[in-house]
N, C-alpha and C. Protein backbone atom coordinates (compact mmCIF):
# COMPACT_ATOMS: atom_id res chain seq x y z
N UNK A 1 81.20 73.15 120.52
CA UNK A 1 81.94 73.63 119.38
C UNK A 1 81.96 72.53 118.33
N UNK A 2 81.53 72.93 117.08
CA UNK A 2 81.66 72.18 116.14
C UNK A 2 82.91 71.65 115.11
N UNK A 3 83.20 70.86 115.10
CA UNK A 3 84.38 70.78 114.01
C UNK A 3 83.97 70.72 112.45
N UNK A 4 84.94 71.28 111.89
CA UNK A 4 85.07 71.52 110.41
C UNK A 4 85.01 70.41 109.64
N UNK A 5 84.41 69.79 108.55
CA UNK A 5 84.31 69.01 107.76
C UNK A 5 85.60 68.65 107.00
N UNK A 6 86.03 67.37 107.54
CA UNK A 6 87.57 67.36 106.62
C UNK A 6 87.40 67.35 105.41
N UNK A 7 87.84 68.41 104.76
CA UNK A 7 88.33 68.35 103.59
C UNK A 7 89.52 68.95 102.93
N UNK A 8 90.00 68.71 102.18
CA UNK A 8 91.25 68.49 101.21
C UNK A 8 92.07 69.91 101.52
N UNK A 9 93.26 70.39 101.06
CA UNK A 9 94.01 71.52 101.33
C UNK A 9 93.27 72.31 100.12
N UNK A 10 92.88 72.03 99.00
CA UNK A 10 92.63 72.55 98.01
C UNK A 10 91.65 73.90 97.96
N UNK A 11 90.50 73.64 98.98
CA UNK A 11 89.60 74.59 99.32
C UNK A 11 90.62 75.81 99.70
N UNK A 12 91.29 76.03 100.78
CA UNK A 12 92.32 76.87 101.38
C UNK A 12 93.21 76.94 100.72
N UNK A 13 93.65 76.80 99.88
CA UNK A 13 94.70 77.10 99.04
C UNK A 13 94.17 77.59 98.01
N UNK A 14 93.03 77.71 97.38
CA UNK A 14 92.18 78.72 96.79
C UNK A 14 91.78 80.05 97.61
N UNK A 15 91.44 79.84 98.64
CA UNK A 15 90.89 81.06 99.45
C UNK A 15 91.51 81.67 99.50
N UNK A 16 93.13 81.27 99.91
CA UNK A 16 94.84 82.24 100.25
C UNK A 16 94.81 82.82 98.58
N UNK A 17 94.73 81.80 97.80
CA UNK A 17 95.37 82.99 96.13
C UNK A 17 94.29 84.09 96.07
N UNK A 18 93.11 83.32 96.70
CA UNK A 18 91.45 84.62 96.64
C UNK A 18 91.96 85.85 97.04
N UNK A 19 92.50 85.66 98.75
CA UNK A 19 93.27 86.48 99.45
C UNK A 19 94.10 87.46 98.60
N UNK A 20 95.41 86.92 98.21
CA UNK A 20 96.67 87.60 97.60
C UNK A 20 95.91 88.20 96.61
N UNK A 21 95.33 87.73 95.56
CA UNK A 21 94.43 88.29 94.78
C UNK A 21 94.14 90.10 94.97
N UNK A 22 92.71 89.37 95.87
CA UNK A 22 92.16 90.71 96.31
C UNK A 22 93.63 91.89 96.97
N UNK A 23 94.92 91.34 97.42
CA UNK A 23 95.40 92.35 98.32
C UNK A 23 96.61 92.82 96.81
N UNK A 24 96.25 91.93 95.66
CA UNK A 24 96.92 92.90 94.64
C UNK A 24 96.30 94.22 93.92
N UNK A 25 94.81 93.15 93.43
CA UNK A 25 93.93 94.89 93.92
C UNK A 25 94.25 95.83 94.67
N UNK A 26 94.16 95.50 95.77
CA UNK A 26 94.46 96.86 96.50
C UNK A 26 95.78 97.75 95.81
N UNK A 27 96.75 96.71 96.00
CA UNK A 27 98.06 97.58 95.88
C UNK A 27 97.90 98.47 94.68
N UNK A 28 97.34 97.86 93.31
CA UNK A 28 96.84 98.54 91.95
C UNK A 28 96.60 99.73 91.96
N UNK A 29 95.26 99.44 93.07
CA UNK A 29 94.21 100.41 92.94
C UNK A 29 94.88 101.73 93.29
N UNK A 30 96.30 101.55 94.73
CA UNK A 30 96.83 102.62 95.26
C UNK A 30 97.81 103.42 94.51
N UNK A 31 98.18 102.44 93.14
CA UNK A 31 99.03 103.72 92.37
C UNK A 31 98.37 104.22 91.25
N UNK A 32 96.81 103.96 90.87
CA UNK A 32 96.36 104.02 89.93
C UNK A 32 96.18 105.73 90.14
N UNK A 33 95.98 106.39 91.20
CA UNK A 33 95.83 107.67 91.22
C UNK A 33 94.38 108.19 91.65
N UNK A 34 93.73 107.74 92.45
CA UNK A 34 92.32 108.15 92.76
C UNK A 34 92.23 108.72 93.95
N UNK A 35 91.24 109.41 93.88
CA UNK A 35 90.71 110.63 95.01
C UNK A 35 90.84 109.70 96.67
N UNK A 36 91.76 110.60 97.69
CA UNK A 36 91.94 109.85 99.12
C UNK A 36 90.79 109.06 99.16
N UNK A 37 89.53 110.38 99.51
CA UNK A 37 88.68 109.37 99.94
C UNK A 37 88.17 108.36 99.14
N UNK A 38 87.61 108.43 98.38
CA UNK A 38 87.59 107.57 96.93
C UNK A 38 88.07 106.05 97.11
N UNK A 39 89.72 106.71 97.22
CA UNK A 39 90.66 105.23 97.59
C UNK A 39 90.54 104.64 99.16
N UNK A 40 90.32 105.46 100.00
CA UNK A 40 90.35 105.26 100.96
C UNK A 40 88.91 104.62 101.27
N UNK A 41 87.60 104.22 100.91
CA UNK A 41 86.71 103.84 101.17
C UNK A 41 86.69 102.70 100.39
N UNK A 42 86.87 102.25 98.99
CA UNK A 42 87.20 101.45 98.52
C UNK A 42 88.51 100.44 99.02
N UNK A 43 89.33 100.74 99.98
CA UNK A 43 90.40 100.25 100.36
C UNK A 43 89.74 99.48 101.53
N UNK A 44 89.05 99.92 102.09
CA UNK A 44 88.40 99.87 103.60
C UNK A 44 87.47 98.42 103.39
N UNK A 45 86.57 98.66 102.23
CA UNK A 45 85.67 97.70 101.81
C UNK A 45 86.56 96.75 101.38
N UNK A 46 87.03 96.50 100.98
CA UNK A 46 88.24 95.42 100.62
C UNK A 46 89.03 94.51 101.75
N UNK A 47 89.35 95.59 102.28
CA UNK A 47 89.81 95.27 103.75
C UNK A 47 89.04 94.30 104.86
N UNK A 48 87.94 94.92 104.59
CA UNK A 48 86.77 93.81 106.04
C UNK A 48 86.58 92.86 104.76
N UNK A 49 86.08 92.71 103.56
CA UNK A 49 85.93 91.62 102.75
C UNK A 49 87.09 90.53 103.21
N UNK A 50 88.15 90.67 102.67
CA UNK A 50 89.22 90.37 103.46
C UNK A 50 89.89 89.56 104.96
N UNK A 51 89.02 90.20 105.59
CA UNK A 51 88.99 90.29 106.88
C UNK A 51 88.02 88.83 107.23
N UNK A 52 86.87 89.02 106.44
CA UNK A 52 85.51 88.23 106.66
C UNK A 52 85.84 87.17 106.70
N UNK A 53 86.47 87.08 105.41
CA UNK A 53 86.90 85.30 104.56
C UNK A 53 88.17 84.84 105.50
N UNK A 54 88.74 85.59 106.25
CA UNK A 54 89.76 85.41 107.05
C UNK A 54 89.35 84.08 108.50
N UNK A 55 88.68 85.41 108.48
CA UNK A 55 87.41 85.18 110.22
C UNK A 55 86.87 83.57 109.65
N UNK A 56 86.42 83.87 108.76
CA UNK A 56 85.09 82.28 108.33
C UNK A 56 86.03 81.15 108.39
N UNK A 57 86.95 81.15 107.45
CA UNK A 57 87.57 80.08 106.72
C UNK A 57 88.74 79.68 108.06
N UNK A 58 89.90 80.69 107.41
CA UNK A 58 91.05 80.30 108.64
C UNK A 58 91.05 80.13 110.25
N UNK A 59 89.86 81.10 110.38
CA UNK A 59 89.14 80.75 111.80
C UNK A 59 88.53 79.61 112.54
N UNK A 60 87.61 79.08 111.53
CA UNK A 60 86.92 78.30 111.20
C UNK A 60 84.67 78.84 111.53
N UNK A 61 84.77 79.92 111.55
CA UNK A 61 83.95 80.71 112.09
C UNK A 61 82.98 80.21 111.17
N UNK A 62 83.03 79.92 109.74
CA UNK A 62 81.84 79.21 109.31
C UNK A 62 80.82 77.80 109.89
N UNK A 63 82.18 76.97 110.44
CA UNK A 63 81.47 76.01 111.07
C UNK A 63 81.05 76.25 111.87
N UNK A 64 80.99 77.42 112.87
CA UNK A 64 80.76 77.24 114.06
C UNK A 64 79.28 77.80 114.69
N UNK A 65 78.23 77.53 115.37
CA UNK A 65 76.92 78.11 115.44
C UNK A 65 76.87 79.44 115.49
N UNK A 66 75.81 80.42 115.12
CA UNK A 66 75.32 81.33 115.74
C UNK A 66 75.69 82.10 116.14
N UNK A 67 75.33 81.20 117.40
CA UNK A 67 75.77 81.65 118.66
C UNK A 67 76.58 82.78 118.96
N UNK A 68 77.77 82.09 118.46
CA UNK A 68 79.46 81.98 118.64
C UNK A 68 79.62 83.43 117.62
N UNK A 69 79.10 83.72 116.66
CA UNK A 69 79.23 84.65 115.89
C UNK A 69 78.09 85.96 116.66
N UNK A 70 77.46 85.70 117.21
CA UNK A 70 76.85 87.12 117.64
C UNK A 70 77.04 87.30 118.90
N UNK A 71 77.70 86.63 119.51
CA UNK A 71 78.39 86.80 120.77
C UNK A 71 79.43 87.75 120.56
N UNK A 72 80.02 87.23 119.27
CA UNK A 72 81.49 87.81 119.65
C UNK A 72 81.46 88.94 118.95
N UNK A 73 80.97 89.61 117.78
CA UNK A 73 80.50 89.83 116.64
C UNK A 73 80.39 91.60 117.87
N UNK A 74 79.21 91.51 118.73
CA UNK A 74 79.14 92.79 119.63
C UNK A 74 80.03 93.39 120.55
N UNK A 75 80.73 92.12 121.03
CA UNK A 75 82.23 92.19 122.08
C UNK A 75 83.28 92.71 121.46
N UNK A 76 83.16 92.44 120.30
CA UNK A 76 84.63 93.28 119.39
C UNK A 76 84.46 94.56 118.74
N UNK A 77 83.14 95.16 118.52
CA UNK A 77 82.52 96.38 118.46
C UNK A 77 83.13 97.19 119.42
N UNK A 78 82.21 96.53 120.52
CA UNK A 78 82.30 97.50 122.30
C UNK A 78 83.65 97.68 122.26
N UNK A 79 84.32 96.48 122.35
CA UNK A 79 86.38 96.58 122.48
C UNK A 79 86.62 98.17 121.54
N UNK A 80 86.51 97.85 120.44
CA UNK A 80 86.74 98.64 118.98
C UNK A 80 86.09 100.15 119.59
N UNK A 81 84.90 100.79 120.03
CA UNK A 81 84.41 101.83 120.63
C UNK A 81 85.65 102.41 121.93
N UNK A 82 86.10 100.86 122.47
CA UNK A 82 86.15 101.83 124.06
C UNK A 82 88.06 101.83 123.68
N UNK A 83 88.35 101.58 122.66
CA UNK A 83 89.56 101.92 122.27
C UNK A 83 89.67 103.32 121.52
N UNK A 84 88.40 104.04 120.76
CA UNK A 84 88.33 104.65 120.65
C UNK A 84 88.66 105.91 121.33
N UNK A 85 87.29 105.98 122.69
CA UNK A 85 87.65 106.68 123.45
C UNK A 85 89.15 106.82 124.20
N UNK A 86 90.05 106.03 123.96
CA UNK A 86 91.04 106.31 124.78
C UNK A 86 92.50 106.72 123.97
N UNK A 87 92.40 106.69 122.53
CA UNK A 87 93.25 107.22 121.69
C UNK A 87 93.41 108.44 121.91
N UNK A 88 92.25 109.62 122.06
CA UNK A 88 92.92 111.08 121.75
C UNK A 88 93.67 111.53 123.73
N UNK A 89 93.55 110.39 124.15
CA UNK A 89 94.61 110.60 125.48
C UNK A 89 95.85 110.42 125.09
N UNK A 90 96.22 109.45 124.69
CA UNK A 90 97.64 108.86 124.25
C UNK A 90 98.37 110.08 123.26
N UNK A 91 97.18 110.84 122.33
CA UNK A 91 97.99 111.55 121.23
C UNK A 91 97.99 112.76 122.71
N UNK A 92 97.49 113.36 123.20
CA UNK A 92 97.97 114.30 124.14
C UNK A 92 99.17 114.32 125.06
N UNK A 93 99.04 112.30 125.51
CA UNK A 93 100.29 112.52 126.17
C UNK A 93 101.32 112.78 125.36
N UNK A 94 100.97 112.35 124.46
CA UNK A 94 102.46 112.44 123.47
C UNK A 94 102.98 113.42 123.01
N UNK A 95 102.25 114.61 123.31
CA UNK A 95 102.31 116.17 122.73
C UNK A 95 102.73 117.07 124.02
N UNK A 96 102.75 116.40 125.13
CA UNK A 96 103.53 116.86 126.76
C UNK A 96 104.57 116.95 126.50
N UNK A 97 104.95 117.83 127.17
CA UNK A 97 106.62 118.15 127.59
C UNK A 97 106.85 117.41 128.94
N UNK A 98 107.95 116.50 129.18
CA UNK A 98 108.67 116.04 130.00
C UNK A 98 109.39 117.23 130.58
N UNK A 99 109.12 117.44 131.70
CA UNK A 99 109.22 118.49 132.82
C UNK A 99 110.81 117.39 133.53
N UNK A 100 111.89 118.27 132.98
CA UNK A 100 113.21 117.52 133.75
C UNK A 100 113.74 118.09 135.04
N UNK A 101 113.36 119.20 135.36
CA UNK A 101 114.39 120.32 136.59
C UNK A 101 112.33 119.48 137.32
């Protein structure tokens, strides 16, 4: 594992206003009045953008090889899939009647 190049708070304290930034966009964008999906796909893209600079920076996932990124990169997919499959159980149980007698 590689370590991060020391440098100054200044880099990250740009990235965070980058952050707040982009998540005022969002909020904008949500009273501006645009079509669900519309907003909702544009919200989404914003979101993993978001997400990315999160992963790289505060993570430190930029420094780190390869490797380390396509390892994990497929493992959180598969996770993300097999959570899938197991949501429309949970909304069923939840739609059961509790049998009391």
């Amino acid at each position: 594992m590689s370590t991060a190049p020391s440098q100054g708070m200044g880099k990250y304290v740009g990235i965070w206003i980058g952050l707040i930034c982009i998540a005022g966009i969002e909020v904008l964008l949500t009273y501006r009045g645009f079509s669900t999906h519309g907003l909702l796909a544009v919200l989404f893209i914003l979101a993993i953008i978001e997400a990315g600079i999160g992963l790289a920076y505060f993570m430190h996932l930029k420094y780190e090889s390869g490797y380390l990124v396509w390892t994990l990169v497929p493992f959180v997919v598969f996770v993300l899939l097999m959570m899938n499959q197991i949501w429309p159980d949970a909304y069923r149980v939840a739609s059961l009647r509790l049998l009391t007698q």
